[in-house]
N, C-alpha and C. Protein backbone atom coordinates (compact mmCIF):
# COMPACT_ATOMS: atom_id res chain seq x y z
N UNK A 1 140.81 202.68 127.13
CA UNK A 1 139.49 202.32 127.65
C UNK A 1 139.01 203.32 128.71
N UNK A 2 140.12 203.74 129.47
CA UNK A 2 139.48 204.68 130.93
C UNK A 2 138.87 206.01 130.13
N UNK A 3 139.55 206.43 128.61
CA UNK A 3 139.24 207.44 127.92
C UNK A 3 137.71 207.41 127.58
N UNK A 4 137.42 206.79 127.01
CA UNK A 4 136.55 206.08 126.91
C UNK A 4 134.91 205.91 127.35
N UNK A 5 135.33 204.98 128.54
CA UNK A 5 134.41 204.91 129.93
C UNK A 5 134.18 206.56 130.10
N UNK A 6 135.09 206.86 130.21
CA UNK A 6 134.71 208.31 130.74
C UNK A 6 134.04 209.68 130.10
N UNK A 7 133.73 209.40 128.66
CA UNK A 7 132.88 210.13 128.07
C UNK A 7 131.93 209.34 127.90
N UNK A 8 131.54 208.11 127.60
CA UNK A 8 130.56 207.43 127.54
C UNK A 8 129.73 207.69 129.09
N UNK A 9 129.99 207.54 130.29
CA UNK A 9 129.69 207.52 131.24
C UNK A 9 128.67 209.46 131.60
N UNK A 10 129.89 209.93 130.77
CA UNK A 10 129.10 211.53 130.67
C UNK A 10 128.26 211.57 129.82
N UNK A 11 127.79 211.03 128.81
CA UNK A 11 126.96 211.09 127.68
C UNK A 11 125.78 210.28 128.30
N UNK A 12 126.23 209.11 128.85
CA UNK A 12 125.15 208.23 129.88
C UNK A 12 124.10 209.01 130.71
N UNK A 13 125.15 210.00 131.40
CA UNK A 13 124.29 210.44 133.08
C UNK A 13 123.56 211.73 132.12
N UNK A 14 124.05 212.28 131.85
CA UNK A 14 123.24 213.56 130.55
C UNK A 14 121.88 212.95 129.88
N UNK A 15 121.74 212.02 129.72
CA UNK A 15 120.67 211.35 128.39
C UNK A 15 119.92 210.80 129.34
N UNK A 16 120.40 209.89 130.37
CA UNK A 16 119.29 209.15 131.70
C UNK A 16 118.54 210.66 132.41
N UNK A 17 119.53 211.29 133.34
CA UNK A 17 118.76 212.09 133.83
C UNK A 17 117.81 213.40 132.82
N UNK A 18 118.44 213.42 131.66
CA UNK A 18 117.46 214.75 130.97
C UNK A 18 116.25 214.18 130.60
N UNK A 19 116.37 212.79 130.14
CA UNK A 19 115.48 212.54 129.55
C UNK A 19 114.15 211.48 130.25
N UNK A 20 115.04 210.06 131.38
CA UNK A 20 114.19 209.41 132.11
C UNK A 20 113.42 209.99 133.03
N UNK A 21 114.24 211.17 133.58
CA UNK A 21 113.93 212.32 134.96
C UNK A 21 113.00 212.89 134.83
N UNK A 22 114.29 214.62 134.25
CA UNK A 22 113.57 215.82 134.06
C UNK A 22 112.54 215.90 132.78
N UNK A 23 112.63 215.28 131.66
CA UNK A 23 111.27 215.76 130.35
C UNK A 23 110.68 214.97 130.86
N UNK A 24 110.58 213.20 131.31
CA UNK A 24 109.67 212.39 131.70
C UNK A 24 108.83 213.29 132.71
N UNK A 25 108.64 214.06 133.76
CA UNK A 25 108.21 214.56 135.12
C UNK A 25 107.62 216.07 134.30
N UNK A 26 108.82 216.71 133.28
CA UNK A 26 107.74 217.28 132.56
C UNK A 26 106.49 217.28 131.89
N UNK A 27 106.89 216.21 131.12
CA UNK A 27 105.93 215.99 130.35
C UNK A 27 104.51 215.37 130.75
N UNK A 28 104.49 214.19 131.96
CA UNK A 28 103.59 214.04 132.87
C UNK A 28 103.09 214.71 133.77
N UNK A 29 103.82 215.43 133.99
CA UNK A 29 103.23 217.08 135.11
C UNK A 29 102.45 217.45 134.61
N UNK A 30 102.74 218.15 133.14
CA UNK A 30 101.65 218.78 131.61
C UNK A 30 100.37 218.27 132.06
N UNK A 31 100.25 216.46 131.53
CA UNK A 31 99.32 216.21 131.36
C UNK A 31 98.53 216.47 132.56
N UNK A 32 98.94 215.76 133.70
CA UNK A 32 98.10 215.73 135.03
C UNK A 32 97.95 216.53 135.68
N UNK A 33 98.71 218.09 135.65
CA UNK A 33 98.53 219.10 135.80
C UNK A 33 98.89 219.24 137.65
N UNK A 34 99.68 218.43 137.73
CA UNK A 34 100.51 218.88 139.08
C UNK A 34 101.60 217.65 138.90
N UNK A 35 102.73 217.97 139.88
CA UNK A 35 104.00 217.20 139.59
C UNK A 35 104.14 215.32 139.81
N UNK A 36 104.72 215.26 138.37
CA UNK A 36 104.62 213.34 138.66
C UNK A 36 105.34 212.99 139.87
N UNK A 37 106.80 213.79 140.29
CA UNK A 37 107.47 213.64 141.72
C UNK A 37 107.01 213.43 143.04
N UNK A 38 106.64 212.74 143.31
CA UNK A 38 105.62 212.47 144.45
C UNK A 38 106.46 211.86 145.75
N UNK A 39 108.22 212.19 146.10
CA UNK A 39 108.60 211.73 146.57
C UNK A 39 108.57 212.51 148.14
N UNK A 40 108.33 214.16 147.82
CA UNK A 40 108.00 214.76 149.30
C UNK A 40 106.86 214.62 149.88
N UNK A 41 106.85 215.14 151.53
CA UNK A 41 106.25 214.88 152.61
C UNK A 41 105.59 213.35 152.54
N UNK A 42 106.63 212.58 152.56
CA UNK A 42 106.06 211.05 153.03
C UNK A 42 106.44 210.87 154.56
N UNK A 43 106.31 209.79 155.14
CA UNK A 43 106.17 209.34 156.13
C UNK A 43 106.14 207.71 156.48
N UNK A 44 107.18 207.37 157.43
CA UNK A 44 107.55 206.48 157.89
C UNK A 44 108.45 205.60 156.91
N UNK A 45 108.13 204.48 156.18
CA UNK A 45 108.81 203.42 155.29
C UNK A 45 109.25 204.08 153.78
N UNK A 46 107.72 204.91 153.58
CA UNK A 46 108.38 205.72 152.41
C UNK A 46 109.02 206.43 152.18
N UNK A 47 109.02 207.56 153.52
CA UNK A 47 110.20 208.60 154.11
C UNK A 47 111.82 207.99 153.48
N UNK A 48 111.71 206.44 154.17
CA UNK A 48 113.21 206.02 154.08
C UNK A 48 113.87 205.78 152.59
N UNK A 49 112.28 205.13 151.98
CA UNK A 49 112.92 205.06 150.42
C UNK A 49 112.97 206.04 149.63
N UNK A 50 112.00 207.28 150.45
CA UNK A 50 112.06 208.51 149.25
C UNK A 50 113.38 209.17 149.24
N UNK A 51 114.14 209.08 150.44
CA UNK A 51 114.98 209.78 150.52
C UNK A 51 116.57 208.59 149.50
N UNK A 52 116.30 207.42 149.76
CA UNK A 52 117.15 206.43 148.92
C UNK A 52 117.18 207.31 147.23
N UNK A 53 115.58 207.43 147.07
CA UNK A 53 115.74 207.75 145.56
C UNK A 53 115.83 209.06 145.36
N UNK A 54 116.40 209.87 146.22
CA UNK A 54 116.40 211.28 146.23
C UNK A 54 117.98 211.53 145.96
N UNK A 55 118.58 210.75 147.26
CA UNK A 55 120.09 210.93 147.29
C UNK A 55 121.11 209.79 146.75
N UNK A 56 120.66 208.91 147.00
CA UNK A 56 121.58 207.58 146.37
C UNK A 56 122.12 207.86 145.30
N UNK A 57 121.47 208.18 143.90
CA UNK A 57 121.66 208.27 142.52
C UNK A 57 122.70 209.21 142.44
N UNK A 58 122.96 210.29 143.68
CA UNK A 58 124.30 211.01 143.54
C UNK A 58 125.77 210.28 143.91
N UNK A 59 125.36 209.23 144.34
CA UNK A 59 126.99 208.17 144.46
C UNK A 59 126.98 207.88 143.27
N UNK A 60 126.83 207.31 142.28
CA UNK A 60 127.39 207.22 140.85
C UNK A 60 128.24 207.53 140.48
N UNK A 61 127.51 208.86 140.48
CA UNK A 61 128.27 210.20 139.84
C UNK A 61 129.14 210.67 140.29
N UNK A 62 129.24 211.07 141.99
CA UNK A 62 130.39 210.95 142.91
C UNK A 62 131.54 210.10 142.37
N UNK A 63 131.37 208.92 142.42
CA UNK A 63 132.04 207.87 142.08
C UNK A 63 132.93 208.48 140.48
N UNK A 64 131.51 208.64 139.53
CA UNK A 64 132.56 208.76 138.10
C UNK A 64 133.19 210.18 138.64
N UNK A 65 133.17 210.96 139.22
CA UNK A 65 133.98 211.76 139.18
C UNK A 65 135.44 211.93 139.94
N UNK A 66 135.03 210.77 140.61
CA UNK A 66 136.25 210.54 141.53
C UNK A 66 137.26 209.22 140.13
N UNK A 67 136.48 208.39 139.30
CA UNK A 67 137.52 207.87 138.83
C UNK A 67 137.93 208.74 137.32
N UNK A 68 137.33 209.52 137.07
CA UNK A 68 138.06 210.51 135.89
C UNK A 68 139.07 211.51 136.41
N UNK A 69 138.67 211.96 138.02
CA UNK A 69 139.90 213.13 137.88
C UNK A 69 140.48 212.64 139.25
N UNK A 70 140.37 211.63 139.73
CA UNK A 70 141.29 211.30 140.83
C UNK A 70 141.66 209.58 140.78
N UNK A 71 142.19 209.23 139.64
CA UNK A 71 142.16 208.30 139.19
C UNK A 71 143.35 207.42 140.90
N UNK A 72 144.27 208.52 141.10
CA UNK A 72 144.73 207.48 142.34
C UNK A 72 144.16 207.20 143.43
N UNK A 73 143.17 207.89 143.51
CA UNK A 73 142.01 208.12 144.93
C UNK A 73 140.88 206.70 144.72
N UNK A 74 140.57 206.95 143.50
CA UNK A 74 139.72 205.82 142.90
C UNK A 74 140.26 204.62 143.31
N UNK A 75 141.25 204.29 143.08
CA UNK A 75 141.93 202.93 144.30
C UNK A 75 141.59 202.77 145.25
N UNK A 76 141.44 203.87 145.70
CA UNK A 76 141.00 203.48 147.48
C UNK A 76 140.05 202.91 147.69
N UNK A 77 139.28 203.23 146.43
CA UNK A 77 137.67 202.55 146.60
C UNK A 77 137.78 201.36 146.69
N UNK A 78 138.80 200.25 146.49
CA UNK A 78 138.52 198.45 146.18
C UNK A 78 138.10 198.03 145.18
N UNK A 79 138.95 198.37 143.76
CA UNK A 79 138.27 197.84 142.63
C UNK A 79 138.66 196.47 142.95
N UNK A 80 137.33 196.01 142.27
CA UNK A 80 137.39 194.29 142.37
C UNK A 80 137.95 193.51 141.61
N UNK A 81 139.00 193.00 141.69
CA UNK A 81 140.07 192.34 140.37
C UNK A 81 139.44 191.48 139.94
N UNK A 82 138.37 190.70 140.37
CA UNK A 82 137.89 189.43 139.54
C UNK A 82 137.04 189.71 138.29
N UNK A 83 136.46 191.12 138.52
CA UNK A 83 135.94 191.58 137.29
C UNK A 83 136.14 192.27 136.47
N UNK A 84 137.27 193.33 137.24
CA UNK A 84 137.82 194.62 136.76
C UNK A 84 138.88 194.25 134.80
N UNK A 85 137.70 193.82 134.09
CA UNK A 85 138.30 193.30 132.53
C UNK A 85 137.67 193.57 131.93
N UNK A 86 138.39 194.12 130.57
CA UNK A 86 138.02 194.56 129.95
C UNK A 86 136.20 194.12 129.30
N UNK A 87 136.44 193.03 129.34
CA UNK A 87 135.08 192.02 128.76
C UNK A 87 134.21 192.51 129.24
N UNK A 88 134.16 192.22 130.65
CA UNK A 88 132.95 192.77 132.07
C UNK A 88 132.75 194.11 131.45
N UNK A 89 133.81 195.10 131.09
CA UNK A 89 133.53 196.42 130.71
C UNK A 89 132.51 196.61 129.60
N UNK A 90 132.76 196.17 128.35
CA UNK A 90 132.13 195.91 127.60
C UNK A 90 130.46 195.34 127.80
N UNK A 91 130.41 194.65 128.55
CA UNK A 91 128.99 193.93 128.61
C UNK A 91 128.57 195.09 129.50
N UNK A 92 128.97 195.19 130.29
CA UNK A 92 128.04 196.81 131.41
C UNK A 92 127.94 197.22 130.49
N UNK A 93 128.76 198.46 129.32
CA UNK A 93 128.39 199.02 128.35
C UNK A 93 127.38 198.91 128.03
N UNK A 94 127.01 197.51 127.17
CA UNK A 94 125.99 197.03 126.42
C UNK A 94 124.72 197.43 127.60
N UNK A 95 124.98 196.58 128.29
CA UNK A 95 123.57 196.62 129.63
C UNK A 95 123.04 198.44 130.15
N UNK A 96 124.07 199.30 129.94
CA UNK A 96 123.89 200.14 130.28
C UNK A 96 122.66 201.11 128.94
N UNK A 97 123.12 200.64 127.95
CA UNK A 97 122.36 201.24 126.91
C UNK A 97 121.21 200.80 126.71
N UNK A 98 121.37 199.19 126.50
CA UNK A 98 119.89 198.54 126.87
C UNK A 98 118.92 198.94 127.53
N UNK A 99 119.13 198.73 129.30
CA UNK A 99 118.58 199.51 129.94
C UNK A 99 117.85 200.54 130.05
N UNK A 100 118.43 201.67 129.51
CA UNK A 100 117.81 202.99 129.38
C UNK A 100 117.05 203.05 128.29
N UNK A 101 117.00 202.08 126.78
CA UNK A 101 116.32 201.76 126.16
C UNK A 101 114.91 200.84 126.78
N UNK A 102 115.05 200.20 127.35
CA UNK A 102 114.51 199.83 128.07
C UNK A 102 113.20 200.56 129.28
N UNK A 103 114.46 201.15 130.18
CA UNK A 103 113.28 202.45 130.70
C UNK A 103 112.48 203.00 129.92
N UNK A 104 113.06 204.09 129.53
CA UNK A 104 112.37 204.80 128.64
C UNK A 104 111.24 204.34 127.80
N UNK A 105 111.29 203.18 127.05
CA UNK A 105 109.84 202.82 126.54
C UNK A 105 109.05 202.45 127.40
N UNK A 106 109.60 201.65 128.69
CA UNK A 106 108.24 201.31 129.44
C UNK A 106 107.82 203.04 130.25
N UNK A 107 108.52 204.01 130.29
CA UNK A 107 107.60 205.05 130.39
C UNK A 107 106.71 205.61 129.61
N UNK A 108 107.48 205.25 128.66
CA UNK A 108 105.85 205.87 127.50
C UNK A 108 105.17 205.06 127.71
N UNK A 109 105.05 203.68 127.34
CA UNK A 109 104.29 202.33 127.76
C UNK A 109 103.12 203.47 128.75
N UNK A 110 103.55 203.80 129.88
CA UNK A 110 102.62 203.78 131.03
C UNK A 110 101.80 205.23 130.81
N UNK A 111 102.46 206.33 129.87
CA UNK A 111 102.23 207.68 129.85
C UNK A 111 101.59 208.66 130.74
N UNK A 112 100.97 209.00 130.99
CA UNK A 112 100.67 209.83 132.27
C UNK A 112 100.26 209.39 133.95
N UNK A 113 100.30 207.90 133.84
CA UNK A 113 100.41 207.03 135.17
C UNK A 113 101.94 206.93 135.86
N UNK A 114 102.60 207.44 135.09
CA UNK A 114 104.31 207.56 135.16
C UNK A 114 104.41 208.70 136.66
N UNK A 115 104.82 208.34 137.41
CA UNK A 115 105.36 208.61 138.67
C UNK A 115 106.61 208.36 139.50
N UNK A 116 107.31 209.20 140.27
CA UNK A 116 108.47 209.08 140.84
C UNK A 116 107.91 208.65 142.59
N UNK A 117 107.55 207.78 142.90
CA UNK A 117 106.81 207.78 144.37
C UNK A 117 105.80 207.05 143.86
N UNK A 118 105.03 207.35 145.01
CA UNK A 118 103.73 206.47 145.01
C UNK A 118 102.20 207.92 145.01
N UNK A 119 101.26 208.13 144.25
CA UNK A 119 100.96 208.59 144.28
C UNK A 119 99.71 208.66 145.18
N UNK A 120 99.01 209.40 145.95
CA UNK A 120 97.64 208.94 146.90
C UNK A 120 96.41 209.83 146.98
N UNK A 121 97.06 210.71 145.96
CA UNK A 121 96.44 211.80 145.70
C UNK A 121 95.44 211.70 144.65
N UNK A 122 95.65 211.08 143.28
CA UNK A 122 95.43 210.85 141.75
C UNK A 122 94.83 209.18 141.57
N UNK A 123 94.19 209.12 141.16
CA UNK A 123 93.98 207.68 141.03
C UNK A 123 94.48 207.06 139.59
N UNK A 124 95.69 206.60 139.26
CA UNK A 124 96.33 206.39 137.62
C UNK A 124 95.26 205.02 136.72
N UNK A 125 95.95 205.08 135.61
CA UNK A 125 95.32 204.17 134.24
C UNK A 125 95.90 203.04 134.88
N UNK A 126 95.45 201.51 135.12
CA UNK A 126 96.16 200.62 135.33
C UNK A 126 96.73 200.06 134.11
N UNK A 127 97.90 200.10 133.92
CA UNK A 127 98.76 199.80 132.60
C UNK A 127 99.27 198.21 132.20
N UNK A 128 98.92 198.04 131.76
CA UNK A 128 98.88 196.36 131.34
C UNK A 128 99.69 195.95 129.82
N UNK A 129 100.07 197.21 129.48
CA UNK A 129 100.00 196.77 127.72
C UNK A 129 101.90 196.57 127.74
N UNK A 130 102.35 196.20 126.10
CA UNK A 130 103.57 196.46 126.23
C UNK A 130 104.80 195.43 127.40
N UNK A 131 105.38 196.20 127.53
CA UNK A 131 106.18 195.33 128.66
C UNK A 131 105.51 195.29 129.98
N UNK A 132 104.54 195.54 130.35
CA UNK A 132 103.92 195.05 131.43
C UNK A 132 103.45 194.26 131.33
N UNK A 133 103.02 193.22 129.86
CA UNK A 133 102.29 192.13 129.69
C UNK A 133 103.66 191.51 130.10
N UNK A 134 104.85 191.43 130.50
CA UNK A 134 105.72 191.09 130.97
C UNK A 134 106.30 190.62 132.17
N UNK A 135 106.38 191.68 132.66
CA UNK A 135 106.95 192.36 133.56
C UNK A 135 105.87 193.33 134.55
N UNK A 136 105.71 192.88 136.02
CA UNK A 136 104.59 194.28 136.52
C UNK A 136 105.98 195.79 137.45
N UNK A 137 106.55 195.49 136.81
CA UNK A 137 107.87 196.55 137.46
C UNK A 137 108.63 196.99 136.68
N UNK A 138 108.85 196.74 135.01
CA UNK A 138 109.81 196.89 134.08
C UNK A 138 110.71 198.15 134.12
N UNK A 139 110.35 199.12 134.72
CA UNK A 139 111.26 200.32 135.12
C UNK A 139 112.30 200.09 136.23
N UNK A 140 111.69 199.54 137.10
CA UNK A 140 112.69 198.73 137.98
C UNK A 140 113.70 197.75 137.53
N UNK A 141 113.27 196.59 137.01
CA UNK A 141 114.05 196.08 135.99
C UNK A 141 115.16 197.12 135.62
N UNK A 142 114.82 197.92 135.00
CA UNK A 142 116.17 198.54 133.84
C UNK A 142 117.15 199.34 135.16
N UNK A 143 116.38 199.53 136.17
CA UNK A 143 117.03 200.43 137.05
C UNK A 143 118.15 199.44 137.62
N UNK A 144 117.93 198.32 137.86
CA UNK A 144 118.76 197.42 138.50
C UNK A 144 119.73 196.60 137.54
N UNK A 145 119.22 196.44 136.36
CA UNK A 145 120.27 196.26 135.10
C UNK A 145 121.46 197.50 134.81
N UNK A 146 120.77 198.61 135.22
CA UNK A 146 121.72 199.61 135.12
C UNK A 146 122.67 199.95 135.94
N UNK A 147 122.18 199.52 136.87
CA UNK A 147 122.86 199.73 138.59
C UNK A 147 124.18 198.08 138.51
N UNK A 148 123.71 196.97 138.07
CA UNK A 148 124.52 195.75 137.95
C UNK A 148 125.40 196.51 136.25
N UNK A 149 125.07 196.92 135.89
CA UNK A 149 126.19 197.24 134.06
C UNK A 149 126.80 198.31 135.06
N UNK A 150 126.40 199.11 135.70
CA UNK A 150 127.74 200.38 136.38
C UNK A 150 128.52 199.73 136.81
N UNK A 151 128.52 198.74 137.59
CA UNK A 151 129.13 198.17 138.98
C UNK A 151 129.97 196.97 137.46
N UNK A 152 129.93 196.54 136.56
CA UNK A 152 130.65 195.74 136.00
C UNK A 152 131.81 196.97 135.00
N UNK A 153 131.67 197.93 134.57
CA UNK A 153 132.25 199.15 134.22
C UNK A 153 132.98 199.65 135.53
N UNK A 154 132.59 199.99 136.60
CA UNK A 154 133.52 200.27 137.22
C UNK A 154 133.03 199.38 138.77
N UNK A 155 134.03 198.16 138.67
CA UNK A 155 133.72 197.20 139.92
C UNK A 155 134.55 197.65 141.15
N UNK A 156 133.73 198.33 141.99
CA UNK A 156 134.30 198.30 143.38
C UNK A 156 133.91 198.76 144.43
N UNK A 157 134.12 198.45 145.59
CA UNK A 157 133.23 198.10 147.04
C UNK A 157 131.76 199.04 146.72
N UNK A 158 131.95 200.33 146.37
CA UNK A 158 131.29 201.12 146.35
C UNK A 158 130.28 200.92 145.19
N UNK A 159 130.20 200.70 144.15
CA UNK A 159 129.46 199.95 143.31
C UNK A 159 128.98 199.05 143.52
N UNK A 160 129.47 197.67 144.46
CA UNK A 160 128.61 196.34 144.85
C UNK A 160 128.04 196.92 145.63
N UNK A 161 128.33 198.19 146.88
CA UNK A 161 127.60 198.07 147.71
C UNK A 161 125.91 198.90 147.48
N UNK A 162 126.09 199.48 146.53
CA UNK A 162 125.02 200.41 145.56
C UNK A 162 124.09 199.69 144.86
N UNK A 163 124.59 198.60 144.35
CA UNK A 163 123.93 197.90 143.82
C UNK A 163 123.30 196.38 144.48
N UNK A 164 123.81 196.53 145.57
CA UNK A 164 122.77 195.33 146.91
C UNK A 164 122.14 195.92 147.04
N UNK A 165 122.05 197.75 147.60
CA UNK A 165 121.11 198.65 148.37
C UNK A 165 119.85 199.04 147.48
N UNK A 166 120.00 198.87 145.68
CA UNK A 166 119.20 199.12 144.81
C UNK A 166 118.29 197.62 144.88
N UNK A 167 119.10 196.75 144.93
CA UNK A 167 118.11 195.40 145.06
C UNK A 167 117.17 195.31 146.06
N UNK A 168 117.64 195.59 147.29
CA UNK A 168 116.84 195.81 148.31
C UNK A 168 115.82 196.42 148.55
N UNK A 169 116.30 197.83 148.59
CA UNK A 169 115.57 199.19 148.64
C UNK A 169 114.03 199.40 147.19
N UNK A 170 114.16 198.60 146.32
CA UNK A 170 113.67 198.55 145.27
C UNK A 170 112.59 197.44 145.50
N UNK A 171 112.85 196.50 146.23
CA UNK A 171 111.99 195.47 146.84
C UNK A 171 111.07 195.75 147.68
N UNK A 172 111.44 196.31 148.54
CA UNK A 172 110.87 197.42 149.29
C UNK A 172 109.72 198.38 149.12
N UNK A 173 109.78 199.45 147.63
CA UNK A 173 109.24 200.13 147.37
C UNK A 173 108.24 199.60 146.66
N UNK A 174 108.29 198.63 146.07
CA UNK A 174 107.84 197.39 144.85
C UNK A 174 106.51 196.83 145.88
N UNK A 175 107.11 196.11 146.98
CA UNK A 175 106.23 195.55 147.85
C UNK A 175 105.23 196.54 148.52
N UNK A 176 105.48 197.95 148.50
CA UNK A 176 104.70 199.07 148.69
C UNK A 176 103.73 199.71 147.90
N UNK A 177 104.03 199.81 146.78
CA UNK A 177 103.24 199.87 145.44
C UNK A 177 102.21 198.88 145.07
N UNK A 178 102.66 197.91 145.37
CA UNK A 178 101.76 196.58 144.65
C UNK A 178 100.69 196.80 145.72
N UNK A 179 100.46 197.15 147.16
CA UNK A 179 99.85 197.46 148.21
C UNK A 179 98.95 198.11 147.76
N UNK A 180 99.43 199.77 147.32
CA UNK A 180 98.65 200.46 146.90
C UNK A 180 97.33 200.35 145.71
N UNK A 181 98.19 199.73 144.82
CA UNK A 181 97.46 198.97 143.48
C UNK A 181 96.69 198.15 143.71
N UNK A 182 96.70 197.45 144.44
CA UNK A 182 95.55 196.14 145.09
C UNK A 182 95.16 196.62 145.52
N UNK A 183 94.96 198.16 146.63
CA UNK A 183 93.90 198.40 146.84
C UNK A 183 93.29 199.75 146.32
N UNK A 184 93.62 200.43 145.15
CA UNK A 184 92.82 200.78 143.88
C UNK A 184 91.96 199.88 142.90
N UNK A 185 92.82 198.83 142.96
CA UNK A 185 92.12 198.24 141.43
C UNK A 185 91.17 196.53 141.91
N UNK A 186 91.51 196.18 142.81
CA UNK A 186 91.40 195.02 143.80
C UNK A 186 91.67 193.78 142.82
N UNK A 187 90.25 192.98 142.80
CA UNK A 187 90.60 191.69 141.84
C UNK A 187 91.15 192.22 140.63
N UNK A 188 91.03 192.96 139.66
CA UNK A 188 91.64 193.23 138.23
C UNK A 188 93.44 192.84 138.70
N UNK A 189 93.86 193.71 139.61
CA UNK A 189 94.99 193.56 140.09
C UNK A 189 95.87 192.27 140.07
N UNK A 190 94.46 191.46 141.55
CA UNK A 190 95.38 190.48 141.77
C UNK A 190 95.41 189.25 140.71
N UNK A 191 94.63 189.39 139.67
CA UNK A 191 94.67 188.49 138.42
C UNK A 191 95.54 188.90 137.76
N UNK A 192 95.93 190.47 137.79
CA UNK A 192 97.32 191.06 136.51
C UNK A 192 98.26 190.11 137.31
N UNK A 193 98.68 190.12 138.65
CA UNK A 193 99.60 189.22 139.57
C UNK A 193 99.69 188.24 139.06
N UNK A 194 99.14 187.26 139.27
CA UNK A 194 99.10 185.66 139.01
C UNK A 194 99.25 185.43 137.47
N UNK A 195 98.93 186.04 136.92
CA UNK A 195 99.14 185.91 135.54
C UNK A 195 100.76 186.57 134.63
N UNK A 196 101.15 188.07 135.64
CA UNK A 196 102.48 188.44 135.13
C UNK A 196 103.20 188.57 136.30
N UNK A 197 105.09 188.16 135.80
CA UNK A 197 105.72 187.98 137.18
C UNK A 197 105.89 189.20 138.02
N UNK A 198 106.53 189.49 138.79
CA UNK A 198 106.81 190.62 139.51
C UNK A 198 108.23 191.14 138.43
N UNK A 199 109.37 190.91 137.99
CA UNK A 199 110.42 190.97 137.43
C UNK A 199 109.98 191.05 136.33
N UNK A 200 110.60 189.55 135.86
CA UNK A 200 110.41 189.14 134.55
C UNK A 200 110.21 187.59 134.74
């Protein structure tokens, strides 16, 4: 199984970042003709989360690399015995693929309104269709399904604690956005609200 996990996990971080990241930010750059990354020169609250989604996403990976080639070091971390089974392994698996299935269509879903930040510059398409008739965050969603399937694949301190800080920190940015959007779009907005959940 650790054989395993551990090319799956490389085939994972290869396919999320080439494809949710870097072609997504390409390909929306194209259209809008300056970068979808909108996470530099912020200030104050966003400062704190831009920098969450700047650097955080490198503990993962830290992490898988510490349990493929330092498999006795990886102990140190506190794997969590109540989950650390095979089963739990398996279902992260599943959740992990989902997920990124998941992302990924609700980025096309949104197509050139697709942004890493908050944008203040551009005024975007308000996107309603698809899994947003759902969901008004569905990228978030998969981000935190993905972040809970890592942490059941490899359970320990460092994984739970990644995945409280994604719940949080994501709430955060969420409650910042919806700000912005209400006051681009005003009533259209707060009727998309009341009518679709914040989640699911």
């Amino acid at each position: 199984m650790h054989q395993f996990i551990s090319y799956f996990l490389l085939v994972y971080f290869l396919l999320f970042f080439g494809i949710a990241v870097i072609w997504r930010n390409y390909k929306v750059s194209k259209q809008i003709g300056s970068n979808a990354y909108k996470l530099n020169q912020k200030s104050g609250v966003e400062a704190i989360i831009a920098t969450y989604f700047k650097y955080l996403p490198l503990l993962p990976i830290a992490i898988y690399v510490v349990y493929v080639l330092f498999p006795t070091q990886y102990l140190l971390m506190g794997p969590i015995g109540l989950v650390n089974h095979t089963i739990f392994k398996w279902v992260g698996l599943g959740l992990l693929i989902f997920s990124f299935i998941w992302v990924v269509l609700a980025q096309s879903q949104m197509g050139a309104s697709w942004r890493i930040g908050i944008d203040h510059d551009q005024k975007t398409d308000f996107i309603q269709k698809g899994l947003f008739k759902y969901s008004r965050n569905p990228i978030f969603v998969g981000i935190i399904i993905i972040s809970f399937g890592y942490f059941l694949i490899l359970p320990n301190a460092i994984t739970l604690v990644t995945l409280a800080l994604d719940i949080l920190l994501i709430q955060v940015q969420v409650t910042m956005e919806e700000d912005h959007l209400n006051e681009q779009y005003g009533k259209s907005y707060i009727d998309y609200c009341q009518g679709v959940r914040r989640w699911l």
